[in-house]
C-alpha atoms as a PDB file:
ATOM      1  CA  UNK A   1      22.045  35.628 -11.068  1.00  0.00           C
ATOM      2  CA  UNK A   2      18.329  34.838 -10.991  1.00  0.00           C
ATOM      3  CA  UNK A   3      16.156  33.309  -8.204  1.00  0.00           C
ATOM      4  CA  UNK A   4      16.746  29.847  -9.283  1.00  0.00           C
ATOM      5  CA  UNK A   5      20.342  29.955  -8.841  1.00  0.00           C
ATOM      6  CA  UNK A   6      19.694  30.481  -4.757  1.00  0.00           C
ATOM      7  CA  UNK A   7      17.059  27.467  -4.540  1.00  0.00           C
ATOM      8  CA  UNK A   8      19.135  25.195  -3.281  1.00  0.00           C
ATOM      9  CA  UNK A   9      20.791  27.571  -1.253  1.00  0.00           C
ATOM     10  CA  UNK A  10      17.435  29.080   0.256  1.00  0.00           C
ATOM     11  CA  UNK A  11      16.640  24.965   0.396  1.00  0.00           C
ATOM     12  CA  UNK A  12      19.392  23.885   2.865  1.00  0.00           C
ATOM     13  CA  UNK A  13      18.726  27.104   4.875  1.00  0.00           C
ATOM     14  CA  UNK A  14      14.879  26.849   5.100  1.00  0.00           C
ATOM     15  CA  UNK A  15      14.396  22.799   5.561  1.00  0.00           C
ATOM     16  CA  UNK A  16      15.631  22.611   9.174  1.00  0.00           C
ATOM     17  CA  UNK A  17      13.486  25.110  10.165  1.00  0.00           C
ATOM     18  CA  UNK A  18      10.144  23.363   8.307  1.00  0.00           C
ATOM     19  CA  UNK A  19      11.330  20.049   9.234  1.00  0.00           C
ATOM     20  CA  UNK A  20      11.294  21.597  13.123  1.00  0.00           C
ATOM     21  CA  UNK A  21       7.873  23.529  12.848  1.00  0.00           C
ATOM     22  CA  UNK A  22       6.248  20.514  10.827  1.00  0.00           C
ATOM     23  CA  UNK A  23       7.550  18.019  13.729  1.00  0.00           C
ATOM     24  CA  UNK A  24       6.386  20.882  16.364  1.00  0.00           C
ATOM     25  CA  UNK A  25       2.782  22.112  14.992  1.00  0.00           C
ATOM     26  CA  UNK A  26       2.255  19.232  12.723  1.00  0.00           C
ATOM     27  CA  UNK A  27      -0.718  16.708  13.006  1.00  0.00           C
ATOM     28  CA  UNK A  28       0.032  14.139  16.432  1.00  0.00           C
ATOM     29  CA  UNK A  29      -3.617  13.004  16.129  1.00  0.00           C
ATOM     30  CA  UNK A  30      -4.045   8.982  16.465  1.00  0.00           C
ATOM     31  CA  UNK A  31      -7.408   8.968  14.574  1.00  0.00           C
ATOM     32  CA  UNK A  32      -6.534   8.068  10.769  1.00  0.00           C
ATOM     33  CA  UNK A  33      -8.492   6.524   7.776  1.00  0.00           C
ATOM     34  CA  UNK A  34      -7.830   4.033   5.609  1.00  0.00           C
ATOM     35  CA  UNK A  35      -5.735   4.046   2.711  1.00  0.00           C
ATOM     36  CA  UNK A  36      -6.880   5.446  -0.507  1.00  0.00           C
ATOM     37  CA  UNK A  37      -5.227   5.030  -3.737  1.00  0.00           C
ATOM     38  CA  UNK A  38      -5.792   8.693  -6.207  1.00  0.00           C
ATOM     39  CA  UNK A  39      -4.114   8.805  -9.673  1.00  0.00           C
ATOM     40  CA  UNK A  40      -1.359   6.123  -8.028  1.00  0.00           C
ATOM     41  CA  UNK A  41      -0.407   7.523  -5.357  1.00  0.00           C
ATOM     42  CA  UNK A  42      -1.666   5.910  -1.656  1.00  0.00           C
ATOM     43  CA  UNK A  43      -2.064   8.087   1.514  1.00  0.00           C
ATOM     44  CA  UNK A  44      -4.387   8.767   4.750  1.00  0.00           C
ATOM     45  CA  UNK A  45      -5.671  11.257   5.901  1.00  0.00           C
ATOM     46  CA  UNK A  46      -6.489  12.438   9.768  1.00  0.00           C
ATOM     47  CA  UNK A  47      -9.725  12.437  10.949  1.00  0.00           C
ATOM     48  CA  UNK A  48      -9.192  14.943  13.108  1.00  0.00           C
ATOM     49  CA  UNK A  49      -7.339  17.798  11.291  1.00  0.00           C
ATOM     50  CA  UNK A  50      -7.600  16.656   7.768  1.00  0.00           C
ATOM     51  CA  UNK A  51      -4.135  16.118   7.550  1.00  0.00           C
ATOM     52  CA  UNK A  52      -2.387  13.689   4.891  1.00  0.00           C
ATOM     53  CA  UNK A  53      -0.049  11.610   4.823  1.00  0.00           C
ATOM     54  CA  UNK A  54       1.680   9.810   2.222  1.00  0.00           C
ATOM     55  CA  UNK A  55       1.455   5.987   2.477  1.00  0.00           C
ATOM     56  CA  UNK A  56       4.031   2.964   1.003  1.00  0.00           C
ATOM     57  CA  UNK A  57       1.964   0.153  -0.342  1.00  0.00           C
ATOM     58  CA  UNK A  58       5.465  -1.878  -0.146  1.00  0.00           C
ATOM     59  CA  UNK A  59       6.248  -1.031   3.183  1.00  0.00           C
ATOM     60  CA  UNK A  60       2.519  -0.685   4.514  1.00  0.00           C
ATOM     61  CA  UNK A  61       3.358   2.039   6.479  1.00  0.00           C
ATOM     62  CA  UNK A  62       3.043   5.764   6.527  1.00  0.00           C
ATOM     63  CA  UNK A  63       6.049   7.343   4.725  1.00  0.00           C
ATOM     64  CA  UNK A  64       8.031   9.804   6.777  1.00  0.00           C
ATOM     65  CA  UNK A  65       8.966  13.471   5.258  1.00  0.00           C
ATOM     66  CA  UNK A  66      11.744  13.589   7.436  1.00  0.00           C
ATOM     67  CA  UNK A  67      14.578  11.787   9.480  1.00  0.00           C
ATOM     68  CA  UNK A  68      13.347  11.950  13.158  1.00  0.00           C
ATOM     69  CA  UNK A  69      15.657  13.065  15.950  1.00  0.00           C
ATOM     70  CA  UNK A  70      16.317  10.452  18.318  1.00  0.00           C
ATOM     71  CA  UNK A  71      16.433  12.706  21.051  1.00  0.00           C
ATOM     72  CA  UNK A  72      12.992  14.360  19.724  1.00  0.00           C
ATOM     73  CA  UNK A  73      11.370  11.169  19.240  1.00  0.00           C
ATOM     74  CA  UNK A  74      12.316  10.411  22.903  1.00  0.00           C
ATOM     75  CA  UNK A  75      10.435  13.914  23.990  1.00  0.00           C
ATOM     76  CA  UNK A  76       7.309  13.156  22.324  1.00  0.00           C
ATOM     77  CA  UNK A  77       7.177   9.474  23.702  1.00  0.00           C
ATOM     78  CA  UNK A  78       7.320  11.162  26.744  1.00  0.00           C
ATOM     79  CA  UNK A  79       4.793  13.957  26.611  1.00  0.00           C
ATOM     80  CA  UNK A  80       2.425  11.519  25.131  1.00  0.00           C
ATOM     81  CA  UNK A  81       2.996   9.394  28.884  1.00  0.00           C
ATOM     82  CA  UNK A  82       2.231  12.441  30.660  1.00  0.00           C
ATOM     83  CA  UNK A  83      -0.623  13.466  29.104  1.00  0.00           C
ATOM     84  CA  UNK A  84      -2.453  10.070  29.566  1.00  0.00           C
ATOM     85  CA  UNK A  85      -1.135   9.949  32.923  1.00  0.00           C
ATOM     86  CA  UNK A  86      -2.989  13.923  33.323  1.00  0.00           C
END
């Protein structure tokens, strides 16, 4: 068997765990440009970190990697009232 018969294997195994440490470590900065439009396709970028993100012309709205957690979503809502409230 060669390496590209696991991919999708090693895929399913390994994108839980980057879709946790992306959501974890990942850019939460507020501070983002405007849209620019490279070789056709759209994104930000934070002025912060430097982060990018890709961005739906149809939707106007930042296009999400992955599904978010309802229960996650509802710990960083929180945090984010606590630390203004700091």
């Amino acid at each position: 068997m060669s390496s590209i018969d696991h991919a999708p294997f090693f895929d399913r195994v390994t994108q839980p765990l980057a879709t946790a440490l992306d959501y974890a470590l990942g850019c939460h900065h507020r501070h983002l440009s405007r849209v620019f439009t490279l070789k056709g396709k759209s994104y930000k970028v934070c002025c912060d970190c430097g982060a990018s993100f890709e961005y739906s012309l149809r939707t106007m709205s930042i296009v999400h990697r992955h599904a978010r957690v309802p229960s996650l979503r509802r710990w960083r809502a929180l945090r984010r009232l606590r630390a203004r409230h700091a």
